[in-house]
N, C-alpha and C. Protein backbone atom coordinates (compact mmCIF):
# COMPACT_ATOMS: atom_id res chain seq x y z
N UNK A 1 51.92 -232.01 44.93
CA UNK A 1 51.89 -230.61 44.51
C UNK A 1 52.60 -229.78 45.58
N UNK A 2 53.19 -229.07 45.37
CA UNK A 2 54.17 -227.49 45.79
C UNK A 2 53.54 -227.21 46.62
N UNK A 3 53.87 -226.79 48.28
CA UNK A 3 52.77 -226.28 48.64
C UNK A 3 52.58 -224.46 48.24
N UNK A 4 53.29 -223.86 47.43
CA UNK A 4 53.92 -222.85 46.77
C UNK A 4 53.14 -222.44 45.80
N UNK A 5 52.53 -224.05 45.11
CA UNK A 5 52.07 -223.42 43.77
C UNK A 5 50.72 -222.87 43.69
N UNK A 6 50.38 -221.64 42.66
CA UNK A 6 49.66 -220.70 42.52
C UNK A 6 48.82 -221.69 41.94
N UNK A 7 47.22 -221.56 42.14
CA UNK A 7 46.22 -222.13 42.00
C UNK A 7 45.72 -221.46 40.89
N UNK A 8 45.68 -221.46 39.47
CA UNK A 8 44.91 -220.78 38.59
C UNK A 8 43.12 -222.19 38.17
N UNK A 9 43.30 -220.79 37.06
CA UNK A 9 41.83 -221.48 36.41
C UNK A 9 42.29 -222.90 35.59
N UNK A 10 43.21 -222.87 35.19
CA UNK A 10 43.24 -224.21 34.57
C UNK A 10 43.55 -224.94 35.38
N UNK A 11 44.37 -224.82 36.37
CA UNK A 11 44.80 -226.35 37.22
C UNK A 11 43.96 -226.34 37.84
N UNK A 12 42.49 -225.85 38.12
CA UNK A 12 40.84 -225.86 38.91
C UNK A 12 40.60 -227.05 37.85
N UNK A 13 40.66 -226.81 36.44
CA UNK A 13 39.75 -227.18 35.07
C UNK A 13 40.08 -228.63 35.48
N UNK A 14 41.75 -228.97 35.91
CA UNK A 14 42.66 -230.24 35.31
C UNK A 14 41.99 -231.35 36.66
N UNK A 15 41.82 -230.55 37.75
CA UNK A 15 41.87 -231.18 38.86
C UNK A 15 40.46 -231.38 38.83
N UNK A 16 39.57 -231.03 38.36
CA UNK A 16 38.12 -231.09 38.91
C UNK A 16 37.53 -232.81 39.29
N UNK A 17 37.98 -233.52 37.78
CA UNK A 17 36.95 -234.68 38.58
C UNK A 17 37.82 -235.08 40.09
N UNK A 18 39.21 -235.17 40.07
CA UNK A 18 39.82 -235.43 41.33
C UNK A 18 39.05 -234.95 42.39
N UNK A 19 38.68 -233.67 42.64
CA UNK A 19 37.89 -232.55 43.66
C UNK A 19 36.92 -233.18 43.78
N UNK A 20 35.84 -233.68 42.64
CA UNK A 20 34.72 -233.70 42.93
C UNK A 20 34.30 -235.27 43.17
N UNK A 21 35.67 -236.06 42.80
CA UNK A 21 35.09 -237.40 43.60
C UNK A 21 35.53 -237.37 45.00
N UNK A 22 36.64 -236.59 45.44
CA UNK A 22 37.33 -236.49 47.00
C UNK A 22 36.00 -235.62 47.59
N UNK A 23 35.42 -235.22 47.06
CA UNK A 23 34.52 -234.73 48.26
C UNK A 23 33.23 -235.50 48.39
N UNK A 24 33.16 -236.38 47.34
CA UNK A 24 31.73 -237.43 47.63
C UNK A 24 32.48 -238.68 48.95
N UNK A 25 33.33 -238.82 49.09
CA UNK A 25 34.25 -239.68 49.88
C UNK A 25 34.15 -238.98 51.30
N UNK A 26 33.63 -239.50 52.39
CA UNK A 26 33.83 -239.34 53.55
C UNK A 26 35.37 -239.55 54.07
N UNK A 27 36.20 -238.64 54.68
CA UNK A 27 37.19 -239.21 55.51
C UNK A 27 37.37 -239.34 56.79
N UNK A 28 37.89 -240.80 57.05
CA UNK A 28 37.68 -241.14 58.62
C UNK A 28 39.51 -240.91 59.13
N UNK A 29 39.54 -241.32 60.36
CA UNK A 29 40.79 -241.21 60.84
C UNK A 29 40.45 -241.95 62.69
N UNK A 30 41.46 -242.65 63.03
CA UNK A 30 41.41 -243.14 64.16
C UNK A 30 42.14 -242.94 65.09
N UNK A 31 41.43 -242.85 66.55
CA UNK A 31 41.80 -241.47 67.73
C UNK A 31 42.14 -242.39 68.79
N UNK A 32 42.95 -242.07 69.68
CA UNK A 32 43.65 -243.13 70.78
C UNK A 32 42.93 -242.13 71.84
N UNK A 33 42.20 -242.87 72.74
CA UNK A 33 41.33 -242.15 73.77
C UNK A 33 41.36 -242.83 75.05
N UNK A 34 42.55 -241.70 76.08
CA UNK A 34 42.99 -242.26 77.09
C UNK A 34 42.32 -242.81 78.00
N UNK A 35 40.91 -242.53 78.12
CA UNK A 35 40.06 -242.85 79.21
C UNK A 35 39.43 -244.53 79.09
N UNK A 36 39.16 -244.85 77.48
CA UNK A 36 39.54 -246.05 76.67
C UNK A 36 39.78 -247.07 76.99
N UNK A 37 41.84 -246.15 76.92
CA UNK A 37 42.59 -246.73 76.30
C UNK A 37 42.54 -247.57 75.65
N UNK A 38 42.25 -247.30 74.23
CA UNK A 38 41.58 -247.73 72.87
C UNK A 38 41.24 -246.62 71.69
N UNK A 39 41.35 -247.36 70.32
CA UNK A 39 41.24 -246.42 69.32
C UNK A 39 39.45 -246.17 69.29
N UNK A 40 39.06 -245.09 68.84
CA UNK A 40 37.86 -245.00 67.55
C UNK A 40 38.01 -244.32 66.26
N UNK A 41 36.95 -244.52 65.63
CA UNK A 41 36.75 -244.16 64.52
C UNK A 41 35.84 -243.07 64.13
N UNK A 42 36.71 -241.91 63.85
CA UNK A 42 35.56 -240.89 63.31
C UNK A 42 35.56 -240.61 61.70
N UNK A 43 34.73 -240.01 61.57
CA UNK A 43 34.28 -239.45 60.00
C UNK A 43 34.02 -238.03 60.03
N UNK A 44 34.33 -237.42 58.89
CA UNK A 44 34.01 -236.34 58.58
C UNK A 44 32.47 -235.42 58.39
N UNK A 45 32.06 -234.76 59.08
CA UNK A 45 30.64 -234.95 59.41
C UNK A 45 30.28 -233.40 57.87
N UNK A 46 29.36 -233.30 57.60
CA UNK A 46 28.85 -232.49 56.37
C UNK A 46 29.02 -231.23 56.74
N UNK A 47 28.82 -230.64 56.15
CA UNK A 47 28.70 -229.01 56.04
C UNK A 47 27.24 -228.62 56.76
N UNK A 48 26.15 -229.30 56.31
CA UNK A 48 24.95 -228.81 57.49
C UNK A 48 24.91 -229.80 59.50
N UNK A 49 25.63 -230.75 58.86
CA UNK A 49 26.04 -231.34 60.23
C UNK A 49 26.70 -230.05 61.19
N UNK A 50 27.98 -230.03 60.63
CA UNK A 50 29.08 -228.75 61.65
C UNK A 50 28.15 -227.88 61.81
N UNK A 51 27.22 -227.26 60.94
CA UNK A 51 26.94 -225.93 60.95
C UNK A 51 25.71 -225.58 62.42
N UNK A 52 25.10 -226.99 62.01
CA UNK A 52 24.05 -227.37 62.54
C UNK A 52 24.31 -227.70 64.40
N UNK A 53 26.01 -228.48 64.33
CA UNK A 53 26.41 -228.12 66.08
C UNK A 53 26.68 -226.98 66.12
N UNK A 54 27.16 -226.01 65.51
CA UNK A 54 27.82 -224.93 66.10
C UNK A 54 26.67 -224.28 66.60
N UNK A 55 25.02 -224.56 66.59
CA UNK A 55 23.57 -223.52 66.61
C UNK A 55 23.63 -224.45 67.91
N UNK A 56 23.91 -225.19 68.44
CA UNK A 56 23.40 -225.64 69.72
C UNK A 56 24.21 -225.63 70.69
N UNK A 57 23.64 -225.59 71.88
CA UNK A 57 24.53 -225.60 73.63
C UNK A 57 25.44 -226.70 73.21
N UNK A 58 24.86 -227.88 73.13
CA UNK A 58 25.85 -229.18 73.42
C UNK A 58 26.38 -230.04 71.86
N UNK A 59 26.69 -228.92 71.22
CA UNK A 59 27.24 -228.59 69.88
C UNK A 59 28.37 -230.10 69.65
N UNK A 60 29.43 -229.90 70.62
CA UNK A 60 30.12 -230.82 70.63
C UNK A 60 29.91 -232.42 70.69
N UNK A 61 29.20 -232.55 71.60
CA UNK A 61 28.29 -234.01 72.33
C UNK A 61 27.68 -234.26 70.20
N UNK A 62 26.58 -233.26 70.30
CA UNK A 62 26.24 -233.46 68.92
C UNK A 62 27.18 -234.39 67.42
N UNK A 63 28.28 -233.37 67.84
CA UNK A 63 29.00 -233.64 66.71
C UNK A 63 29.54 -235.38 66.59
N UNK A 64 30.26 -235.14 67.83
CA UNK A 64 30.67 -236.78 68.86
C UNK A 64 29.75 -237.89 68.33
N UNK A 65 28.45 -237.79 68.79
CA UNK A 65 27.58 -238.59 68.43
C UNK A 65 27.32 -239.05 67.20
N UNK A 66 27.28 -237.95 66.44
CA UNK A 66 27.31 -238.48 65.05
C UNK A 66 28.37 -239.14 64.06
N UNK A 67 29.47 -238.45 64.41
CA UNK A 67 30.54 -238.43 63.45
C UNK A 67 31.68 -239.26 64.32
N UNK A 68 31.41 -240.13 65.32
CA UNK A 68 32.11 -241.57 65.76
C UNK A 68 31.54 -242.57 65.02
N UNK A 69 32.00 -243.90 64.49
CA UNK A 69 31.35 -244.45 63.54
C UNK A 69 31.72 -245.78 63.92
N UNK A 70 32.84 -246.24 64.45
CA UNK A 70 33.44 -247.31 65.55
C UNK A 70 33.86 -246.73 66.45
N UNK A 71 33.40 -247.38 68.09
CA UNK A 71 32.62 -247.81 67.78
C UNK A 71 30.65 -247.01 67.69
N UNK A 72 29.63 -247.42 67.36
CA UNK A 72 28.60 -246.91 66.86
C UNK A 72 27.77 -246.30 68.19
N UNK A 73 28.01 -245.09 68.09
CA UNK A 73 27.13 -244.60 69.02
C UNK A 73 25.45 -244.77 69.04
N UNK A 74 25.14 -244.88 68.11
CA UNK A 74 23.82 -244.79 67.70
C UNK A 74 23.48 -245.88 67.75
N UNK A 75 23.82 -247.19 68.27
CA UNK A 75 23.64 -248.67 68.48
C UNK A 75 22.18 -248.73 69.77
N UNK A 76 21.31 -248.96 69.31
CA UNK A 76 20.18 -248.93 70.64
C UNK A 76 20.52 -249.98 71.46
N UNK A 77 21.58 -250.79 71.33
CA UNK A 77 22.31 -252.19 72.14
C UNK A 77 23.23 -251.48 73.18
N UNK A 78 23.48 -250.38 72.86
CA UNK A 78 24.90 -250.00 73.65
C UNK A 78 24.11 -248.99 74.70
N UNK A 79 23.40 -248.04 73.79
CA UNK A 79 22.12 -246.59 74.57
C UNK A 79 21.86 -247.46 75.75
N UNK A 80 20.61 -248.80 75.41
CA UNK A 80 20.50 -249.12 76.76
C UNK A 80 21.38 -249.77 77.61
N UNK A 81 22.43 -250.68 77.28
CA UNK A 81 23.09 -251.08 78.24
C UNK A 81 23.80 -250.06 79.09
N UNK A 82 24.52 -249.21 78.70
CA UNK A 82 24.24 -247.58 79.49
C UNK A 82 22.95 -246.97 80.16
N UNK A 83 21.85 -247.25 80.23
CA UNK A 83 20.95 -246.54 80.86
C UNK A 83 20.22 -245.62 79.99
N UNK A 84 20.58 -245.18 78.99
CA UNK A 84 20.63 -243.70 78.39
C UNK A 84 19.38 -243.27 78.08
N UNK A 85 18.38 -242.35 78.69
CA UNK A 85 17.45 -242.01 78.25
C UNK A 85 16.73 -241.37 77.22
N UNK A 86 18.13 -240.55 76.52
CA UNK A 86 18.20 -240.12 75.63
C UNK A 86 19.28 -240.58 74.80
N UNK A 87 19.44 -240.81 73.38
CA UNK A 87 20.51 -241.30 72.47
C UNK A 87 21.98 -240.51 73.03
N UNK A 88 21.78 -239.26 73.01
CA UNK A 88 22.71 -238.83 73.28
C UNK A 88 23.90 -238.75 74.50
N UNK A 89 22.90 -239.00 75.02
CA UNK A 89 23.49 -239.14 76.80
C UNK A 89 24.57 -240.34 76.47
N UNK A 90 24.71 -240.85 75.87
CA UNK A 90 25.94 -242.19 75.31
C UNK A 90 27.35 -241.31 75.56
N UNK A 91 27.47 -240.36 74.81
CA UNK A 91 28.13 -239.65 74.17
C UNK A 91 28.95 -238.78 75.87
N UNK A 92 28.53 -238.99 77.08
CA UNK A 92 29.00 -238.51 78.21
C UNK A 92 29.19 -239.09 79.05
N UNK A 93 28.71 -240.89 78.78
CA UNK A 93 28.67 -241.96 79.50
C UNK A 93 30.11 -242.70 79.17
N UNK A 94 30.41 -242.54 77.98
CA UNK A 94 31.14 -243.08 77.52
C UNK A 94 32.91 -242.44 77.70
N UNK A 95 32.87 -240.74 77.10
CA UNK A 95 34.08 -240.27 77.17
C UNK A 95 34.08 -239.15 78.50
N UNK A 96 35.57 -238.75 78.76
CA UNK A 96 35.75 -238.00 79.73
C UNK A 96 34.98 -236.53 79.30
N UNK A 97 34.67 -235.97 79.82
CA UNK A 97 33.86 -234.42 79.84
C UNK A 97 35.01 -233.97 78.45
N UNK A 98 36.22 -234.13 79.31
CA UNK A 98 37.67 -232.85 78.70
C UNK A 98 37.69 -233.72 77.04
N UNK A 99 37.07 -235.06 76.88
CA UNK A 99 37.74 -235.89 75.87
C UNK A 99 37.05 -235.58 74.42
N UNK A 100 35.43 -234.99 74.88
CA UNK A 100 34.49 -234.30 74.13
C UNK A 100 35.04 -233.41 73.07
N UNK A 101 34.90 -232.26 73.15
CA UNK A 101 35.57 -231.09 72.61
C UNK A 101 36.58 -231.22 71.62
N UNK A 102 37.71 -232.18 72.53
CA UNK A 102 38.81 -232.48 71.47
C UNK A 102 38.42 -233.82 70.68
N UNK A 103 37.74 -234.42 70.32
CA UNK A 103 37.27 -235.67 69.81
C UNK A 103 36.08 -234.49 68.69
N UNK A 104 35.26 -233.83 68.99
CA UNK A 104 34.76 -233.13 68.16
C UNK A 104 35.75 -231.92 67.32
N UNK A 105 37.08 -231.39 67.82
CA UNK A 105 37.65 -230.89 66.88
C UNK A 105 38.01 -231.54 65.60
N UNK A 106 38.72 -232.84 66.25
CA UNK A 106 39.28 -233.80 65.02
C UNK A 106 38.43 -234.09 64.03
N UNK A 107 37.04 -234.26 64.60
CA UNK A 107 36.25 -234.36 63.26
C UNK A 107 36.26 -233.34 62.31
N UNK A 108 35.94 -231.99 62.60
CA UNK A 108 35.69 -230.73 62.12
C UNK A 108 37.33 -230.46 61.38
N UNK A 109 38.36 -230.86 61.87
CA UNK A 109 39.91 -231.25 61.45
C UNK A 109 39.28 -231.59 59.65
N UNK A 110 39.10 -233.08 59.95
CA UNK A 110 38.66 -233.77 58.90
C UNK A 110 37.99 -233.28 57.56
N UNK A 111 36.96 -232.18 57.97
CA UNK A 111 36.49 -231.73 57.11
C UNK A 111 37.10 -230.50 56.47
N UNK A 112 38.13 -230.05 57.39
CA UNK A 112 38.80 -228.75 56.76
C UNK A 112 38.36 -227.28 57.79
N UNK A 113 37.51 -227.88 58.65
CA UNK A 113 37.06 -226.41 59.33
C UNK A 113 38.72 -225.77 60.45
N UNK A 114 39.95 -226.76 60.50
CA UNK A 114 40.86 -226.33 61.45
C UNK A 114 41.59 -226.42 60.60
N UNK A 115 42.56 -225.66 60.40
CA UNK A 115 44.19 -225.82 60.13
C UNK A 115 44.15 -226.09 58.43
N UNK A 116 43.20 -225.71 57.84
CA UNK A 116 42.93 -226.06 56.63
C UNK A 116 43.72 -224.79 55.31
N UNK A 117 43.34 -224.09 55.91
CA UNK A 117 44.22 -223.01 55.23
C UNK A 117 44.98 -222.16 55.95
N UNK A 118 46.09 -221.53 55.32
CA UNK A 118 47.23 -221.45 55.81
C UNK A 118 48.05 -219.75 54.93
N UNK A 119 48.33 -218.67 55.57
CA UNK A 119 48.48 -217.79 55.10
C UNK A 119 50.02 -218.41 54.54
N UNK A 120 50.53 -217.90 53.17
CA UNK A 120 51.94 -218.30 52.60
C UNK A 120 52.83 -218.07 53.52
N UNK A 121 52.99 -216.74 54.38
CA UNK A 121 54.48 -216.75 55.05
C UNK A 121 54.47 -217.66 56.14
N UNK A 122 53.08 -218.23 56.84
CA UNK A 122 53.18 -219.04 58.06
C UNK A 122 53.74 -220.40 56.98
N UNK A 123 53.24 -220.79 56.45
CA UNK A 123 54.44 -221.96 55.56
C UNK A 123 55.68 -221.42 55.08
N UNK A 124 56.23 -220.82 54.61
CA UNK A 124 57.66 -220.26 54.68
C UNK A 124 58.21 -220.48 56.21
N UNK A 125 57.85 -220.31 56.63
CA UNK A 125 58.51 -220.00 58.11
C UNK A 125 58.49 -221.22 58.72
């Protein structure tokens, strides 16, 4: 599709089951992480997930934790062989401080919260 073309009520009508099975579908995407050097795997985390880091201090760590999926943060094999007293503490053991933040954008990427919409003349241009 155009990225041009005008969105009416019928091409909503034509497209719907398309829409509404793409959003039961999680999407993942895999991140080259220099500290690593090695890929992971994140997923697209929900609408009360995001909403739910953005209400906390360590919002990001949050997000990280959840929405890495390879490899599994949430593995109680990995928590303790790290030390981790808390599940989360994985999540700082593992990546650089700076690697956080941007590893939690890409997820939020995924779901559409960045770069998702786009005023027409910034695409013209």
């Amino acid at each position: 599709m155009n990225k041009h073309t005008k969105i009416t009520l019928e091409e909503l009508l034509k497209r719907k089951e398309q829409m509404l099975e793409s959003k039961k579908q999680k999407k993942t995407k895999s991140l080259y992480v220099k500290s690593l050097d090695g890929t992971i795997t994140i997923e697209s985390p929900t609408g009360d997930l995001a909403r739910d880091a953005q209400e906390l201090d360590n919002g990001d760590a949050y997000l990280v934790y959840s929405c890495v999926t390879e490899p599994c943060l949430k593995s109680k094999e990995l928590q303790q062989a790290f030390d981790c007293v808390e599940p989360m503490e994985i999540v700082e053991k593992i990546f650089d401080v700076g690697e956080i933040p941007q590893i939690a954008v890409e997820c939020l990427k995924l779901a559409g919260y960045v770069d998702g919409v786009k005023a027409v003349e910034d695409i013209k241009n």
